[in-house]
N, C-alpha and C. Protein backbone atom coordinates (compact mmCIF):
# COMPACT_ATOMS: atom_id res chain seq x y z
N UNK A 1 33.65 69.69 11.26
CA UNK A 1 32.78 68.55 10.98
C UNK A 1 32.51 68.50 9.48
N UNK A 2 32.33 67.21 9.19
CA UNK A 2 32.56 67.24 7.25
C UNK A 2 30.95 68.40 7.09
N UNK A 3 30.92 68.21 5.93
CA UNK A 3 29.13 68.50 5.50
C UNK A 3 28.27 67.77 5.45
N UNK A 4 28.71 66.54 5.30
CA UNK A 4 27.34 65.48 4.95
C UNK A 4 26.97 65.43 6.31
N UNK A 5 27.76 65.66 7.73
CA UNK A 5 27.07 65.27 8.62
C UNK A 5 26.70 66.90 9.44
N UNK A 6 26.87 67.68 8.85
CA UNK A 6 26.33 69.26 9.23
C UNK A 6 24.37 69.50 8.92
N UNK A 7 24.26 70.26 9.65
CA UNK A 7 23.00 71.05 9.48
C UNK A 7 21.59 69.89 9.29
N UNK A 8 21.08 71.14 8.42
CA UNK A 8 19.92 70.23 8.02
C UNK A 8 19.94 68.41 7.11
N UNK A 9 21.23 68.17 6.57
CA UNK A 9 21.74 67.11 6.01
C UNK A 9 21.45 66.23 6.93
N UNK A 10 22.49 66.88 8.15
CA UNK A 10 22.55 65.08 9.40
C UNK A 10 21.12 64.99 10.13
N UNK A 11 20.29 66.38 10.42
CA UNK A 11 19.14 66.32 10.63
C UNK A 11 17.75 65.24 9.90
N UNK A 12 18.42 65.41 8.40
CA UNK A 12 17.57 64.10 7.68
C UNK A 12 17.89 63.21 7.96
N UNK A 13 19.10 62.43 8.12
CA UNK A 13 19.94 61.35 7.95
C UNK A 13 19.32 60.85 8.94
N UNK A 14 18.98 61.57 10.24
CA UNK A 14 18.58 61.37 11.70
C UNK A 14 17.02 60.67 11.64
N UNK A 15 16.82 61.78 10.59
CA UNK A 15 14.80 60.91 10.39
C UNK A 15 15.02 59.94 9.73
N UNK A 16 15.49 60.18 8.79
CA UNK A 16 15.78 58.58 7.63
C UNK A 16 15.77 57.58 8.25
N UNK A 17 17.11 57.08 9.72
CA UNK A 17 17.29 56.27 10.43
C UNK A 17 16.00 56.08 11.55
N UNK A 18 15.28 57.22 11.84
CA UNK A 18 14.30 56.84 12.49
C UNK A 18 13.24 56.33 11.75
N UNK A 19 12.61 56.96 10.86
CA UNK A 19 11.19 56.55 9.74
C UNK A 19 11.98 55.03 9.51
N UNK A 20 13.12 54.92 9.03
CA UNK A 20 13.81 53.42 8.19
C UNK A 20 13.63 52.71 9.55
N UNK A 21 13.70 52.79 10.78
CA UNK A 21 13.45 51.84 12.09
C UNK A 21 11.96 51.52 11.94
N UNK A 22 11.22 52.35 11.61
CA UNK A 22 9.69 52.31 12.22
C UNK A 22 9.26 51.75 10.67
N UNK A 23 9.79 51.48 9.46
CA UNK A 23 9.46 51.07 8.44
C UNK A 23 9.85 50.01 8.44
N UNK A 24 10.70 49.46 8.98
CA UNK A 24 11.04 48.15 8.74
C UNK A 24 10.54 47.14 10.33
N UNK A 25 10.00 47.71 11.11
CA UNK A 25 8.96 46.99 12.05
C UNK A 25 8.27 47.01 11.52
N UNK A 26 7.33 47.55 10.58
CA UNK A 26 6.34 47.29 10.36
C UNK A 26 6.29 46.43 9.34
N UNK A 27 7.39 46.36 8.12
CA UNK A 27 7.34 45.37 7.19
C UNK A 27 7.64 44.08 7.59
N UNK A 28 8.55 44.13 8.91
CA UNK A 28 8.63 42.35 9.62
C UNK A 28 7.20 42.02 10.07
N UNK A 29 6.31 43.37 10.89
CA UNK A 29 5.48 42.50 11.46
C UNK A 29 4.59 42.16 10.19
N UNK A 30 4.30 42.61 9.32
CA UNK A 30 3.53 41.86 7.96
C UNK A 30 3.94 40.54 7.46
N UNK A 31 5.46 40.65 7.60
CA UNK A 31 6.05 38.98 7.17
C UNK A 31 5.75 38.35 8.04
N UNK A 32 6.27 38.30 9.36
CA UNK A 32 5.84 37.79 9.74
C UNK A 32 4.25 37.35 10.59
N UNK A 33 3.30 37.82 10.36
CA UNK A 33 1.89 38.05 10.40
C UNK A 33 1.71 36.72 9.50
N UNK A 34 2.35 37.01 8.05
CA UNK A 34 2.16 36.36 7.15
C UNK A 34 2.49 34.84 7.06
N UNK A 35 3.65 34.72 7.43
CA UNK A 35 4.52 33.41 8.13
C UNK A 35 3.55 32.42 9.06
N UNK A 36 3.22 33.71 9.96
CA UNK A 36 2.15 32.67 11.48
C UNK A 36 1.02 32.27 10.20
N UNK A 37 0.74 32.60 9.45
CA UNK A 37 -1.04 32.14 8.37
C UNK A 37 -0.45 31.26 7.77
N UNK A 38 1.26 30.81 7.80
CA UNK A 38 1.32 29.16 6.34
C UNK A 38 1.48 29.61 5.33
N UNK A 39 1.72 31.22 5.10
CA UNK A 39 2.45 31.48 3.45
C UNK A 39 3.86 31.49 3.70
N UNK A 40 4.51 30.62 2.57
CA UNK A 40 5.20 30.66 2.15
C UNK A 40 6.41 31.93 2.32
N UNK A 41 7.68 32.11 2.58
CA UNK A 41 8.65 32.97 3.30
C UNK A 41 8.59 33.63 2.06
N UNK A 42 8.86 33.16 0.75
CA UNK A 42 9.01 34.67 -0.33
C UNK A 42 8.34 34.93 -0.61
N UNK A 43 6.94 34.52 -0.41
CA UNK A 43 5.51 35.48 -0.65
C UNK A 43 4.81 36.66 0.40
N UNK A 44 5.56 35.45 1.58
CA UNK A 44 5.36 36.83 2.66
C UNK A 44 5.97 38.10 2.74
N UNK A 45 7.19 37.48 2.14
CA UNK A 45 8.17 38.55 1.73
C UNK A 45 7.57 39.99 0.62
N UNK A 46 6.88 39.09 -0.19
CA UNK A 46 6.40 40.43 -1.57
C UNK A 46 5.72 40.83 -1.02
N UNK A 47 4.85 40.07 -0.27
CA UNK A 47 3.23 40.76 0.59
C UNK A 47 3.61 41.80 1.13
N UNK A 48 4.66 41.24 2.12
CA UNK A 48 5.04 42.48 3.08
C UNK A 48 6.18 43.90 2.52
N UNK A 49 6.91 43.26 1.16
CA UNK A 49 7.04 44.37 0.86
C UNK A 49 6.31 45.32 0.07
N UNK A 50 5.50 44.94 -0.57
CA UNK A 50 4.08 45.62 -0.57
C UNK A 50 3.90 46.56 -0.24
N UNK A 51 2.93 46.29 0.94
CA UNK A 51 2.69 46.79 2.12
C UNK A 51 3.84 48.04 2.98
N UNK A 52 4.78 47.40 2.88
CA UNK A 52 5.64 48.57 2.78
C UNK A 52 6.32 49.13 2.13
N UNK A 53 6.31 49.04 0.96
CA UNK A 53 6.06 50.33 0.24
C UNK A 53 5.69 51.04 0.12
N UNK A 54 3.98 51.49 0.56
CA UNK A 54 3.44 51.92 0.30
C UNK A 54 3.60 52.96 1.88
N UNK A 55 3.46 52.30 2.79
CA UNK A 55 3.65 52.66 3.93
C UNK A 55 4.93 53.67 4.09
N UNK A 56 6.05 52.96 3.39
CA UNK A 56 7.44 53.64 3.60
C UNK A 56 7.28 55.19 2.33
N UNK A 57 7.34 54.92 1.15
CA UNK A 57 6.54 56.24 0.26
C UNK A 57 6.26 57.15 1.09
N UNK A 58 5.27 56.94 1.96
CA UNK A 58 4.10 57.90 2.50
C UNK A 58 4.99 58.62 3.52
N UNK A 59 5.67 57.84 4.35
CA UNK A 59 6.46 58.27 5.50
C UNK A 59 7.24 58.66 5.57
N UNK A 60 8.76 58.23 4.46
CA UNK A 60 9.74 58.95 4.05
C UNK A 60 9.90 60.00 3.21
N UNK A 61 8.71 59.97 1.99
CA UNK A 61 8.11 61.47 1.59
C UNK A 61 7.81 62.50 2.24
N UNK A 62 6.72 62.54 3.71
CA UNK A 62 6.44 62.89 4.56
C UNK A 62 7.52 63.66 5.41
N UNK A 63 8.10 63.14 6.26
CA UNK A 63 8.63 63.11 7.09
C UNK A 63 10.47 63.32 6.87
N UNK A 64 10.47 62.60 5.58
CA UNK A 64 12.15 62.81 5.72
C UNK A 64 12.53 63.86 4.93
N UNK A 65 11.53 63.45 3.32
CA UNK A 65 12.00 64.31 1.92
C UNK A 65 11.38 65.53 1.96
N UNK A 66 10.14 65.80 2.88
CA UNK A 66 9.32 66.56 2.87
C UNK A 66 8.88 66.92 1.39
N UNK A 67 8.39 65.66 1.03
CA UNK A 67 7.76 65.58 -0.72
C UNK A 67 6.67 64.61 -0.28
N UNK A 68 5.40 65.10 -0.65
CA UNK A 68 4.03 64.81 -0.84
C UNK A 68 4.35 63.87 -2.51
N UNK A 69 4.77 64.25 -3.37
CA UNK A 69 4.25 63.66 -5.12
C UNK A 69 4.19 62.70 -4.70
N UNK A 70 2.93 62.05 -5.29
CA UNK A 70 2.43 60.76 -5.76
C UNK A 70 3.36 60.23 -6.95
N UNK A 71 3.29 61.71 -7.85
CA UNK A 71 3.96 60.44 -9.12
C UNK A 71 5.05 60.42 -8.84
N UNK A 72 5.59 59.98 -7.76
CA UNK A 72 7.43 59.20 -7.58
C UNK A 72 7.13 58.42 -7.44
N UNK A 73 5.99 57.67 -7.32
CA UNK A 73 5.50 55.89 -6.75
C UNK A 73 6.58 55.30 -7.60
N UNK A 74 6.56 55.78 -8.94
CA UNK A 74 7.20 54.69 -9.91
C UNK A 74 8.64 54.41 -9.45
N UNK A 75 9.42 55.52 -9.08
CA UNK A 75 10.67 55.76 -9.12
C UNK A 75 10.91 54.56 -7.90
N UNK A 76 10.00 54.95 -7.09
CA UNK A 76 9.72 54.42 -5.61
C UNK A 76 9.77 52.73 -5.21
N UNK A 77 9.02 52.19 -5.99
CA UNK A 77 9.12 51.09 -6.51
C UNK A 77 9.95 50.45 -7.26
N UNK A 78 10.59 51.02 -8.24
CA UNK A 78 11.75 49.99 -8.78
C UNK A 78 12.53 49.71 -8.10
N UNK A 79 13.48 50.77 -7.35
CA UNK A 79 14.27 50.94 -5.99
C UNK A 79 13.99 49.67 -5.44
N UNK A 80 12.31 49.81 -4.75
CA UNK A 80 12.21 48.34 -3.95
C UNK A 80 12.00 47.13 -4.15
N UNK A 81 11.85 47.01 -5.50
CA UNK A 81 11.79 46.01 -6.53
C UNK A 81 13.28 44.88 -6.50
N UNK A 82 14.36 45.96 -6.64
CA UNK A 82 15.45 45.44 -6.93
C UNK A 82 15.81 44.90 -5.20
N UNK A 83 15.71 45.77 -4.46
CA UNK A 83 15.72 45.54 -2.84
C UNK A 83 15.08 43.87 -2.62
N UNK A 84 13.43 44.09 -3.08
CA UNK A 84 13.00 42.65 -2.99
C UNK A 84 13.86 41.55 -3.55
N UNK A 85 14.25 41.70 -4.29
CA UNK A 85 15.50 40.42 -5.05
C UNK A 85 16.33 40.21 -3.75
N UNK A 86 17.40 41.07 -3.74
CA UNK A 86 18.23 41.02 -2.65
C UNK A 86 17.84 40.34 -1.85
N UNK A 87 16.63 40.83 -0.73
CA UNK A 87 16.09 40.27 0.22
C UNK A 87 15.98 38.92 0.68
N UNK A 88 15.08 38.64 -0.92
CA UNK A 88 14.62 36.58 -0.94
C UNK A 88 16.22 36.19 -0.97
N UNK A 89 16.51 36.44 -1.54
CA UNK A 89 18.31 35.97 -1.92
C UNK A 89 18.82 36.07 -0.34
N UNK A 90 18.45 36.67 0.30
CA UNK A 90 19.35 36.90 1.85
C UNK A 90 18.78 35.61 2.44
N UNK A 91 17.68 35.64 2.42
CA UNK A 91 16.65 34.79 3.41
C UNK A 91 16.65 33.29 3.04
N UNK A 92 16.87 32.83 1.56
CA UNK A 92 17.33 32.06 1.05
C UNK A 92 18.12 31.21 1.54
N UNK A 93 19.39 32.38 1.50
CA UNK A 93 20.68 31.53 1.89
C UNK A 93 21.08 31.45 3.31
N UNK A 94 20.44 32.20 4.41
CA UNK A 94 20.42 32.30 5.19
C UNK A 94 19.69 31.04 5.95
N UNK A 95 18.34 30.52 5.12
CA UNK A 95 17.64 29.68 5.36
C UNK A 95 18.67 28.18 4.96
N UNK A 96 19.43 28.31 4.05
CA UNK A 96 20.32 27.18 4.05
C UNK A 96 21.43 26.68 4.56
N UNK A 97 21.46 27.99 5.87
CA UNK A 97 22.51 27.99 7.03
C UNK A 97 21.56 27.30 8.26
N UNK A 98 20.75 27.29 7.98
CA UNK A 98 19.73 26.22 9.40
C UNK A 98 18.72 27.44 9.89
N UNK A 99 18.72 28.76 8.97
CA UNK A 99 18.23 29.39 10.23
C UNK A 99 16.63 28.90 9.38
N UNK A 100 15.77 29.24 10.50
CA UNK A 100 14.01 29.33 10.10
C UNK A 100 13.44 30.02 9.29
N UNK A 101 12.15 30.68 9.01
CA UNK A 101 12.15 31.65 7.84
C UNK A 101 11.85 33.11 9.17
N UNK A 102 11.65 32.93 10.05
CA UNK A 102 11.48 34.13 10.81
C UNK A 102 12.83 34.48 11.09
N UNK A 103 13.47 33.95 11.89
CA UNK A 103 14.76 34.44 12.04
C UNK A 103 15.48 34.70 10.51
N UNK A 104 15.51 34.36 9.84
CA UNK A 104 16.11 34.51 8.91
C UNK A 104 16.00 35.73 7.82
N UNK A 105 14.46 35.98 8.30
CA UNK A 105 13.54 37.59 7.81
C UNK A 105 14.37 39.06 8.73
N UNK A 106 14.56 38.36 9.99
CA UNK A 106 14.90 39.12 10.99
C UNK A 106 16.36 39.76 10.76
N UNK A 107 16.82 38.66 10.76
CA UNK A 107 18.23 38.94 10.22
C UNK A 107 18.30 40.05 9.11
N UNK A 108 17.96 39.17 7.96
CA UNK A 108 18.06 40.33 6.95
C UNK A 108 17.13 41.78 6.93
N UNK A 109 16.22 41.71 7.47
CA UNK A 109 16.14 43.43 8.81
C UNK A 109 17.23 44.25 9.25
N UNK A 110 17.84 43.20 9.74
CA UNK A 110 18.79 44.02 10.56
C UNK A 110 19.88 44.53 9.52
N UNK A 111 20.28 43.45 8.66
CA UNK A 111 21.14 43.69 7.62
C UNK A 111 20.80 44.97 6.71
N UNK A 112 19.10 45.08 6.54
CA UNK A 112 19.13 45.88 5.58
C UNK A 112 18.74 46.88 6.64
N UNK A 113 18.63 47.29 7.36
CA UNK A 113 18.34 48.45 8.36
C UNK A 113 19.75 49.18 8.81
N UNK A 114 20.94 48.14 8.70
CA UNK A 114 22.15 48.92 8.36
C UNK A 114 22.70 49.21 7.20
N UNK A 115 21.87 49.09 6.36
CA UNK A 115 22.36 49.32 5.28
C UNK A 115 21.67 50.38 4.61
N UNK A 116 21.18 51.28 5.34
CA UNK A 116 19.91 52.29 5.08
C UNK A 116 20.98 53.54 4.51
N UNK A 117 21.81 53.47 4.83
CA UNK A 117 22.52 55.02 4.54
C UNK A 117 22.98 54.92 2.59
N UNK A 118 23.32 53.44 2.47
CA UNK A 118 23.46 53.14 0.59
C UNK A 118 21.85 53.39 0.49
N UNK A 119 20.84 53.01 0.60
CA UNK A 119 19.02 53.15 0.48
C UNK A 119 19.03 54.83 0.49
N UNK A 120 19.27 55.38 1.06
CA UNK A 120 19.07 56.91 1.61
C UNK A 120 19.82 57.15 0.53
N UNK A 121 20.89 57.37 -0.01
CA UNK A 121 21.68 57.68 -1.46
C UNK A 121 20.80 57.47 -2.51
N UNK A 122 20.37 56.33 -2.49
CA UNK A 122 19.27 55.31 -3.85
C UNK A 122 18.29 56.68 -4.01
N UNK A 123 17.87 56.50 -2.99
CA UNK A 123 16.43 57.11 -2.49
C UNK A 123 16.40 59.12 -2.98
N UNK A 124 17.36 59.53 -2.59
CA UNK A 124 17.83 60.90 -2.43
C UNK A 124 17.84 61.36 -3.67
N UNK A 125 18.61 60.65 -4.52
CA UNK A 125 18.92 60.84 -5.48
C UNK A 125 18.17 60.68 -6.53
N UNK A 126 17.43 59.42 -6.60
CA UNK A 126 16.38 59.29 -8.13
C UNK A 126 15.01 59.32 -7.64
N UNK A 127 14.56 58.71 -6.51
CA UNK A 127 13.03 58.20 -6.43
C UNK A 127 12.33 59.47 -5.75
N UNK A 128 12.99 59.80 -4.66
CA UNK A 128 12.37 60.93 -3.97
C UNK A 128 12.68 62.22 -3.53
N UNK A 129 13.48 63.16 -4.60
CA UNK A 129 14.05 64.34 -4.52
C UNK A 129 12.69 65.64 -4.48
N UNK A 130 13.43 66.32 -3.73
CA UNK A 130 12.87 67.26 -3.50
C UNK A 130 12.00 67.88 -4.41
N UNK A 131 10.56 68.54 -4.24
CA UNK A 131 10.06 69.07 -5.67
C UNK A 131 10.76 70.22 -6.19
N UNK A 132 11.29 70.65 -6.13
CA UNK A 132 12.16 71.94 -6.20
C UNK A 132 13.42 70.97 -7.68
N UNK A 133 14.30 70.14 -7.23
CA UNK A 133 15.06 69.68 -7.69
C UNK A 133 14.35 68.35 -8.96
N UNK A 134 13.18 68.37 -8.68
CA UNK A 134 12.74 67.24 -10.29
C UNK A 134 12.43 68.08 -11.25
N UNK A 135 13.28 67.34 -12.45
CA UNK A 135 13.14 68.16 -14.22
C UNK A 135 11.42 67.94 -14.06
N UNK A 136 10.80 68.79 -14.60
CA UNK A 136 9.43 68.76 -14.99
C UNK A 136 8.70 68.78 -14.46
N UNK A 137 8.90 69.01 -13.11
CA UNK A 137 7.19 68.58 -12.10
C UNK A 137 7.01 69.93 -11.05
């Protein structure tokens, strides 16, 4: 079996995909929460990624990286910064295929919920590495 999918590696990969399921229900149900109140699809969008950010930080630190630091917020955030672009851009054009702004949120869920294993690289690598492995901290 290669390595990336051996031991404690595929064991993360395993939470990643679970915490990244339970993180991204919760950032739809904020959009859309947000959607049912009459805001606007790319505001619900920042709202809710927001919101999960902060949520996802806590949980994938927690639970996947087994890293508590606070000060990765920063790292943490640009990551989802650039993600948010993507996103409106999905929902966008997706929205100019006929779909609604819910379905169209949904969709790109799903899109980016398979696309968690490039996120898990992003993630691994600059925003939320192990404390052991960050210069200076």
């Amino acid at each position: 079996m290669k390595m990336w999918m051996s031991g404690l590696a595929r064991f993360q990969f395993v939470r990643f995909a679970l915490i990244g399921g339970i993180n991204t229900a919760f950032s739809y149900g904020v959009y859309a929460g947000l959607l049912f109140t009459g805001i606007n699809y790319a505001v619900s969008n920042l709202l809710a990624l927001i919101a999960g950010i902060f949520f996802s930080f806590k949980t994938q630190g927690t639970y996947v990286f087994n890293n508590t630091n606070n000060r990765l917020l920063g790292r943490f955030v640009i990551c989802w910064g650039m993600i948010y672009v993507i996103n409106v851009l999905i929902i966008k054009v997706l929205m100019q295929f006929g779909l609604d702004p819910y379905t169209a949120g949904a969709v790109r869920n799903f899109l980016s919920f398979n696309a968690q294993h490039c996120q898990a690289i992003i993630l691994t690598q600059w925003a939320v590495l192990k404390p052991s492995m960050q210069p200076g901290i």
